[in-house]
N, C-alpha and C. Protein backbone atom coordinates (compact mmCIF):
# COMPACT_ATOMS: atom_id res chain seq x y z
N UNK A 1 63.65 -101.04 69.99
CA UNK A 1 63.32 -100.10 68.93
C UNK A 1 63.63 -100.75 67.58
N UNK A 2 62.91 -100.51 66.86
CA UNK A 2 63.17 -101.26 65.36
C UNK A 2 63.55 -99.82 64.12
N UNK A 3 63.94 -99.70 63.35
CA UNK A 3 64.66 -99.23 62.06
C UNK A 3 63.20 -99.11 61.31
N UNK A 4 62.40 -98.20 60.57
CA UNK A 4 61.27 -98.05 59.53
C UNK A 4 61.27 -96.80 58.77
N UNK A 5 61.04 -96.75 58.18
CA UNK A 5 60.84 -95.49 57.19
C UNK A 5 59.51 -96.13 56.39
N UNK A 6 58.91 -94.93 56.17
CA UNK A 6 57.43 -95.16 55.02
C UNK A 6 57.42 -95.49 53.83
N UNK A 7 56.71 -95.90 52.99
CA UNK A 7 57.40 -96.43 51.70
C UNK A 7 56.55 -95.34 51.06
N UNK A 8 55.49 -94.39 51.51
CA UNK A 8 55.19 -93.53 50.39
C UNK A 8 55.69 -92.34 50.52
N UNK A 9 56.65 -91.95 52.01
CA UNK A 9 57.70 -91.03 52.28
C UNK A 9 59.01 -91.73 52.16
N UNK A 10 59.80 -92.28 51.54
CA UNK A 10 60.98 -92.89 51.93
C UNK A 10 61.50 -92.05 52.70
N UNK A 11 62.17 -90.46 52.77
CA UNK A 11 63.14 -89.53 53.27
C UNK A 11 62.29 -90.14 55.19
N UNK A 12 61.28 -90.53 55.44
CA UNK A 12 60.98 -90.25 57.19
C UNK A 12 61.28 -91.72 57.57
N UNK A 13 62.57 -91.64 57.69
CA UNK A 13 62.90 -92.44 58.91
C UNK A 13 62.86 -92.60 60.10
N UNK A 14 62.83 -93.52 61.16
CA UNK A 14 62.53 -93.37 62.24
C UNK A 14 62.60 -94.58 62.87
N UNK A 15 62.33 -94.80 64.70
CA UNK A 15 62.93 -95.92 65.25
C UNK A 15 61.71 -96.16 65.81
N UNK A 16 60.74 -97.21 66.14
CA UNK A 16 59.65 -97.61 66.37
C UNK A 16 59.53 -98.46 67.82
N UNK A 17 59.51 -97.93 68.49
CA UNK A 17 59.49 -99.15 69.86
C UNK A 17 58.00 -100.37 69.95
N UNK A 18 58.79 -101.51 69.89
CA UNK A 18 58.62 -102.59 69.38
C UNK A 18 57.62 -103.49 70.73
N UNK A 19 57.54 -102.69 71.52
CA UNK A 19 56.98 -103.57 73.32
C UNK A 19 55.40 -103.19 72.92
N UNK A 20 55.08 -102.40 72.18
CA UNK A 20 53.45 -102.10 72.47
C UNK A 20 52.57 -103.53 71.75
N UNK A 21 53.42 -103.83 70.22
CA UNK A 21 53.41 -104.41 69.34
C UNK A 21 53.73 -106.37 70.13
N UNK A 22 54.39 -106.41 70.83
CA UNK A 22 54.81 -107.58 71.33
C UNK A 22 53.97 -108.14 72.55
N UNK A 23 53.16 -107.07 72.85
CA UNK A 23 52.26 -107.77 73.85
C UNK A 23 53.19 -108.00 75.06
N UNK A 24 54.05 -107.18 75.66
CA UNK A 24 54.80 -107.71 76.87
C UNK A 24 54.50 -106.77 78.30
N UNK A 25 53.35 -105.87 77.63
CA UNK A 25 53.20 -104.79 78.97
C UNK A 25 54.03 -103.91 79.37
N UNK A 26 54.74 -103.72 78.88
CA UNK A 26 55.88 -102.77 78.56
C UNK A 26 55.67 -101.40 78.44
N UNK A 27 54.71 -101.55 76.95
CA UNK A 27 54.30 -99.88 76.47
C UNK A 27 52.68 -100.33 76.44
N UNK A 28 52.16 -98.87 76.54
CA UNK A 28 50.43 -99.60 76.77
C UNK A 28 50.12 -99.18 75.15
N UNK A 29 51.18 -98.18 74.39
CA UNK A 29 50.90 -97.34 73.32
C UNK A 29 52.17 -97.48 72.29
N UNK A 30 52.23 -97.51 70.78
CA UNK A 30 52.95 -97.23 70.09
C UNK A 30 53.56 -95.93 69.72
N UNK A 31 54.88 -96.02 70.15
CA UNK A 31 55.42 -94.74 69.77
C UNK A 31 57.03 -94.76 69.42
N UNK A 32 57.52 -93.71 68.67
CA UNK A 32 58.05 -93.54 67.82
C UNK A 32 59.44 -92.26 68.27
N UNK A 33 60.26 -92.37 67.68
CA UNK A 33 61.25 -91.01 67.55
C UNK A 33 62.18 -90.91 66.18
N UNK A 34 61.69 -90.01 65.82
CA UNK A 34 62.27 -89.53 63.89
C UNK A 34 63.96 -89.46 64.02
N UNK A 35 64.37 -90.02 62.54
CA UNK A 35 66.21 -90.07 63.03
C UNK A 35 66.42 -88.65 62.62
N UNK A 36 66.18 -88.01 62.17
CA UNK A 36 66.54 -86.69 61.84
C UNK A 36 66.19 -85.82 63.14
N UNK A 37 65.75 -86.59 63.98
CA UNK A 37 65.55 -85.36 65.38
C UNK A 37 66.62 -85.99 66.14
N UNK A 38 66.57 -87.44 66.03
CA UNK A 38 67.92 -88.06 66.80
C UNK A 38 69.21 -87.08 66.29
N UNK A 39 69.11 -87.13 64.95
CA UNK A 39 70.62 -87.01 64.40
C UNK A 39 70.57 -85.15 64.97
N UNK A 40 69.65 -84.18 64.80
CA UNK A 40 69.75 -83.08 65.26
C UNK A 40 70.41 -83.02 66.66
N UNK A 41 70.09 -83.95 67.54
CA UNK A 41 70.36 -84.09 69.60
C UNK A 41 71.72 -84.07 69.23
N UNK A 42 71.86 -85.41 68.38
CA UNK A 42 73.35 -86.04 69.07
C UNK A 42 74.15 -84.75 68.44
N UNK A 43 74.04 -84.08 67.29
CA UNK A 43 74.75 -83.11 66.56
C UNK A 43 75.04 -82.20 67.74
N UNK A 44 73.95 -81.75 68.35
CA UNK A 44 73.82 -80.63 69.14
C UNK A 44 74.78 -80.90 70.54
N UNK A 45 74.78 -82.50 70.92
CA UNK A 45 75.10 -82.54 72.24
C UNK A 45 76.77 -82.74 72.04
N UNK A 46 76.95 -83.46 70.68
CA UNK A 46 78.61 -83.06 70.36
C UNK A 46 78.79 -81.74 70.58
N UNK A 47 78.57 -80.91 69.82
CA UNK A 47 78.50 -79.68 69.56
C UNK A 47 79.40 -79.02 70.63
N UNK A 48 77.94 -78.99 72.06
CA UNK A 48 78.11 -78.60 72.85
C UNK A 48 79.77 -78.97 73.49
N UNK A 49 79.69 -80.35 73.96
CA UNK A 49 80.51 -81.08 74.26
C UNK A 49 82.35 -80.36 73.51
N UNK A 50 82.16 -80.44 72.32
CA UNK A 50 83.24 -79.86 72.13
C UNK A 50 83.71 -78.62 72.47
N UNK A 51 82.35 -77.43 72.52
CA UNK A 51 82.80 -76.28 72.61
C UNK A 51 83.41 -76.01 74.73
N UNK A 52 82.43 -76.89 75.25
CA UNK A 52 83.13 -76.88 76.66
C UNK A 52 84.39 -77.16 76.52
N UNK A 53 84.93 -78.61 75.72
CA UNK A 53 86.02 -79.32 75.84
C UNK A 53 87.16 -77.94 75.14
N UNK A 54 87.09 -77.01 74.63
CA UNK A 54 87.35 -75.85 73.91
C UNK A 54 88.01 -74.67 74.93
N UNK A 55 86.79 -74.81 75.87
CA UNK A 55 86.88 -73.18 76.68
C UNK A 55 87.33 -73.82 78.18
N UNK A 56 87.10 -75.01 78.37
CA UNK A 56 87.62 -75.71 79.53
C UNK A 56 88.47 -76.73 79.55
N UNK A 57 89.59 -76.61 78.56
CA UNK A 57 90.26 -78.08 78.72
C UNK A 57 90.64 -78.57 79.53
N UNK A 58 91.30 -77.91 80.58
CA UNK A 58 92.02 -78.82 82.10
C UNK A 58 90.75 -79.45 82.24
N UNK A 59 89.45 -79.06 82.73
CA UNK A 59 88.37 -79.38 83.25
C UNK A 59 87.92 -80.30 82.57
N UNK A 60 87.68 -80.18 81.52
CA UNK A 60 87.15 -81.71 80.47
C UNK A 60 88.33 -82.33 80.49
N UNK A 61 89.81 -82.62 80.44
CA UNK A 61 90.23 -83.46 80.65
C UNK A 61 90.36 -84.28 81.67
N UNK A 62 90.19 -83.42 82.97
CA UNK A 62 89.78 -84.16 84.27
C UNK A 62 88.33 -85.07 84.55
N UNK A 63 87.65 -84.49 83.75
CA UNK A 63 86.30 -85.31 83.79
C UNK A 63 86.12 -86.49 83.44
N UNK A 64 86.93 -86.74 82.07
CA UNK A 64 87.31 -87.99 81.12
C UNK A 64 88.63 -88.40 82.04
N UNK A 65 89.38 -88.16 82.39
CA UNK A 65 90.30 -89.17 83.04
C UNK A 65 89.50 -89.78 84.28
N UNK A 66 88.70 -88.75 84.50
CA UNK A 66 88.40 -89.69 86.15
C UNK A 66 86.97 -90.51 86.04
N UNK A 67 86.21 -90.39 84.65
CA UNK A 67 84.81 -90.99 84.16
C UNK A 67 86.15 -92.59 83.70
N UNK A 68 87.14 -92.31 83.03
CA UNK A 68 87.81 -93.55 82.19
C UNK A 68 88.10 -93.97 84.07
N UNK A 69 88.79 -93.61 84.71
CA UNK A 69 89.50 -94.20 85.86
C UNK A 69 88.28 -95.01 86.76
N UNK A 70 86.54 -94.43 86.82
CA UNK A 70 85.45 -95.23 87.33
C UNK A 70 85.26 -96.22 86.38
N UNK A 71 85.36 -96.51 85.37
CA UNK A 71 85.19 -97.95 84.45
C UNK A 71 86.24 -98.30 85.19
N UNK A 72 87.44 -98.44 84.66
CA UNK A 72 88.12 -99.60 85.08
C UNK A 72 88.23 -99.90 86.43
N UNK A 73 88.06 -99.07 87.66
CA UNK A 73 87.75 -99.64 88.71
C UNK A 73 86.61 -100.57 89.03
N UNK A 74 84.99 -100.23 88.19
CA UNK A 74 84.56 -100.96 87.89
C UNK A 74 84.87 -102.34 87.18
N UNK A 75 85.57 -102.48 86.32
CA UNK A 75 86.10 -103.29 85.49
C UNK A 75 86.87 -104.80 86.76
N UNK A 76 87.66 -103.64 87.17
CA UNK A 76 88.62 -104.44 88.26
C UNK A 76 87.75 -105.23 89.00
N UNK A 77 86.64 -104.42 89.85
CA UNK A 77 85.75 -105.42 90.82
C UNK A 77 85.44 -106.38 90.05
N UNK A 78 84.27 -106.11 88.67
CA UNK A 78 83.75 -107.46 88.73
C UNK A 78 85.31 -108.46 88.17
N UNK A 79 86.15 -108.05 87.63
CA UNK A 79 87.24 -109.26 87.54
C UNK A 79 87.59 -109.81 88.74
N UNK A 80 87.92 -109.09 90.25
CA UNK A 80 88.17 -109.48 91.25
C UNK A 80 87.07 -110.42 91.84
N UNK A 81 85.92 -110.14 91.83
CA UNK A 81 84.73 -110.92 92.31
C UNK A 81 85.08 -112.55 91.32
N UNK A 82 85.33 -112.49 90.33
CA UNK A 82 85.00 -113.59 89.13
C UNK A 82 86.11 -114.49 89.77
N UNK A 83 87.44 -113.89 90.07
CA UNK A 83 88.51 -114.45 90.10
C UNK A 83 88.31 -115.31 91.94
N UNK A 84 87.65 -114.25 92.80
CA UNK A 84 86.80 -114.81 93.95
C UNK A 84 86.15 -116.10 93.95
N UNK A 85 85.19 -116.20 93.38
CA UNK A 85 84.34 -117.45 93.09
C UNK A 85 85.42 -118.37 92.27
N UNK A 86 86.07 -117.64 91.31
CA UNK A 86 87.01 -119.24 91.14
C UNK A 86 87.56 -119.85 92.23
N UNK A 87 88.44 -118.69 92.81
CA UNK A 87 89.30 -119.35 93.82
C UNK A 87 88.91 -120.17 94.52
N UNK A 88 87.27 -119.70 95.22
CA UNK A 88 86.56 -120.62 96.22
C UNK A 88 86.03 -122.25 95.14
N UNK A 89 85.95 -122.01 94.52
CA UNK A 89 85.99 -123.63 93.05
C UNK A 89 87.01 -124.33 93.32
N UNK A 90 87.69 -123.70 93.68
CA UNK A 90 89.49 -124.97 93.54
C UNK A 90 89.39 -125.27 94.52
N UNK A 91 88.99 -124.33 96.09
CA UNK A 91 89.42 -125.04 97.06
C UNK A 91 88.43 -126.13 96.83
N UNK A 92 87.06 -126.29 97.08
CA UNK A 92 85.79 -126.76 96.70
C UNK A 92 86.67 -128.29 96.32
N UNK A 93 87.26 -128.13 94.96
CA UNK A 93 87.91 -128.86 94.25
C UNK A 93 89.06 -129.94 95.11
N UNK A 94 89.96 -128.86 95.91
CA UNK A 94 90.81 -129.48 95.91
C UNK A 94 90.32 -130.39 97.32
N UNK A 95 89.65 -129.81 98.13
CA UNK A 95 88.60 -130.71 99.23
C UNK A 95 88.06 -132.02 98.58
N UNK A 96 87.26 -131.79 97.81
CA UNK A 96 86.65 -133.16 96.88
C UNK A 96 87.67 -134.38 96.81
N UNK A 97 88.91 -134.04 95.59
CA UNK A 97 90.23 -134.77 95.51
C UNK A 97 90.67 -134.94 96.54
N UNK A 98 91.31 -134.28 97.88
CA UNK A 98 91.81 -135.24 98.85
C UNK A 98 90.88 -136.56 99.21
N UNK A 99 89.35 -135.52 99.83
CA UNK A 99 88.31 -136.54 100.63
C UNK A 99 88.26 -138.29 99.35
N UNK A 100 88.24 -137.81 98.33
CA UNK A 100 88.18 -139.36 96.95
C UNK A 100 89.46 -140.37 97.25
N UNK A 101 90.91 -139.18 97.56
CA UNK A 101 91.94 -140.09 97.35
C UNK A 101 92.18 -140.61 98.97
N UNK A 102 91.64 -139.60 100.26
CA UNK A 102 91.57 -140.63 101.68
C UNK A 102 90.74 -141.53 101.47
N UNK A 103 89.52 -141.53 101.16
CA UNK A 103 88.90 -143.14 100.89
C UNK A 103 89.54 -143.96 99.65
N UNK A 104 90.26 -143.81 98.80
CA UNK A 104 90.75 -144.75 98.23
C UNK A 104 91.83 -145.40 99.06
N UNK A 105 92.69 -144.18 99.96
CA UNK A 105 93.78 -145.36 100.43
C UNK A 105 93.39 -145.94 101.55
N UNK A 106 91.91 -145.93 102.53
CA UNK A 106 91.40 -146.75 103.51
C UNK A 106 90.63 -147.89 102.99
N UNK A 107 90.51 -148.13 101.24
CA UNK A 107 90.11 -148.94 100.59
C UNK A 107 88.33 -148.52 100.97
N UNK A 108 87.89 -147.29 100.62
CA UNK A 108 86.43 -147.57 100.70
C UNK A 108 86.38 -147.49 99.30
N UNK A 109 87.09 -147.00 98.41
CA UNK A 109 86.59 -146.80 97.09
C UNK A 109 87.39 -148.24 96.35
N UNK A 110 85.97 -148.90 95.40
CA UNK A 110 86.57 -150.12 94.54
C UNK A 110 87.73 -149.71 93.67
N UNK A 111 88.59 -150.50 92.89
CA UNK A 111 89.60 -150.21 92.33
C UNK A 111 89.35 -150.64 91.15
N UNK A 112 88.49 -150.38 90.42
CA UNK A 112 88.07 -150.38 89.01
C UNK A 112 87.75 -149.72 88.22
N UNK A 113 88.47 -149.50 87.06
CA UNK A 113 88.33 -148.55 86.32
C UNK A 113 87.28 -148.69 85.11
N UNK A 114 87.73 -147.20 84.52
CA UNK A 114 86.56 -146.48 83.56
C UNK A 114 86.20 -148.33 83.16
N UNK A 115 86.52 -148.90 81.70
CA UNK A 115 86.36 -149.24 80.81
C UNK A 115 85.42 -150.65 81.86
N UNK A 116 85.75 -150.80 82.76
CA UNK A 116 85.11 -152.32 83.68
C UNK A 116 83.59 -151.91 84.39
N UNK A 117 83.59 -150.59 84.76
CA UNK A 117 82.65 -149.84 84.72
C UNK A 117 81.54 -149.84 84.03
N UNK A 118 82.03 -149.63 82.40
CA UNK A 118 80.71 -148.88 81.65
C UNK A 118 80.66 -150.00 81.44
N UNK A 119 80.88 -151.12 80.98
CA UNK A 119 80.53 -152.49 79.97
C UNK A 119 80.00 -153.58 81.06
């Protein structure tokens, strides 16, 4: 969506979806949503939102503790998965380094270093 307002209306702002225009098959048509109807929703859906959070507090506070408690369980997996694939890297790793340093001490690997190497 892109940011536009008219230059012979300045006051009509509005957000322009940008896929019809880009040729990506996306939208087959250009179309549009005014910020003053945005800004009316979101007004309205606070609104609302507060007046539940008002007449139901135990209940809206349970909703938000246990909506916050599904992120960070989310959160946790993908850290646990990330920390997964490292772990399996080191072993990876530490397999590599033995298998380099058993052929160095059965002498399959030459004993020459970096600098004799590159030159």
């Amino acid at each position: 969506m892109n940011y536009k307002y008219t230059h012979d209306n300045p006051e009509n702002h509005y957000f322009s979806c940008k896929n019809n225009r880009a040729g990506n098959g996306l939208c087959k048509k250009t179309h549009h949503v005014r910020v003053d109807v945005l800004n009316y929703l979101i007004k309205n859906d606070i609104s609302n939102i507060v007046q539940f959070a008002t007449e139901f507090e135990d209940e809206f506070v349970k909703i938000v503790v246990d909506e916050d408690y599904k992120r960070i369980q989310a959160t946790q997996k993908k850290n646990l998965d990330a920390l997964n694939k490292m772990l399996t890297r080191d072993k990876e790793l530490d397999t590599l380094c033995e298998k380099v340093f058993e052929e160095k001490i059965l002498g399959n690997l030459a004993d020459k270093t970096h600098e004799e190497s590159c030159c």
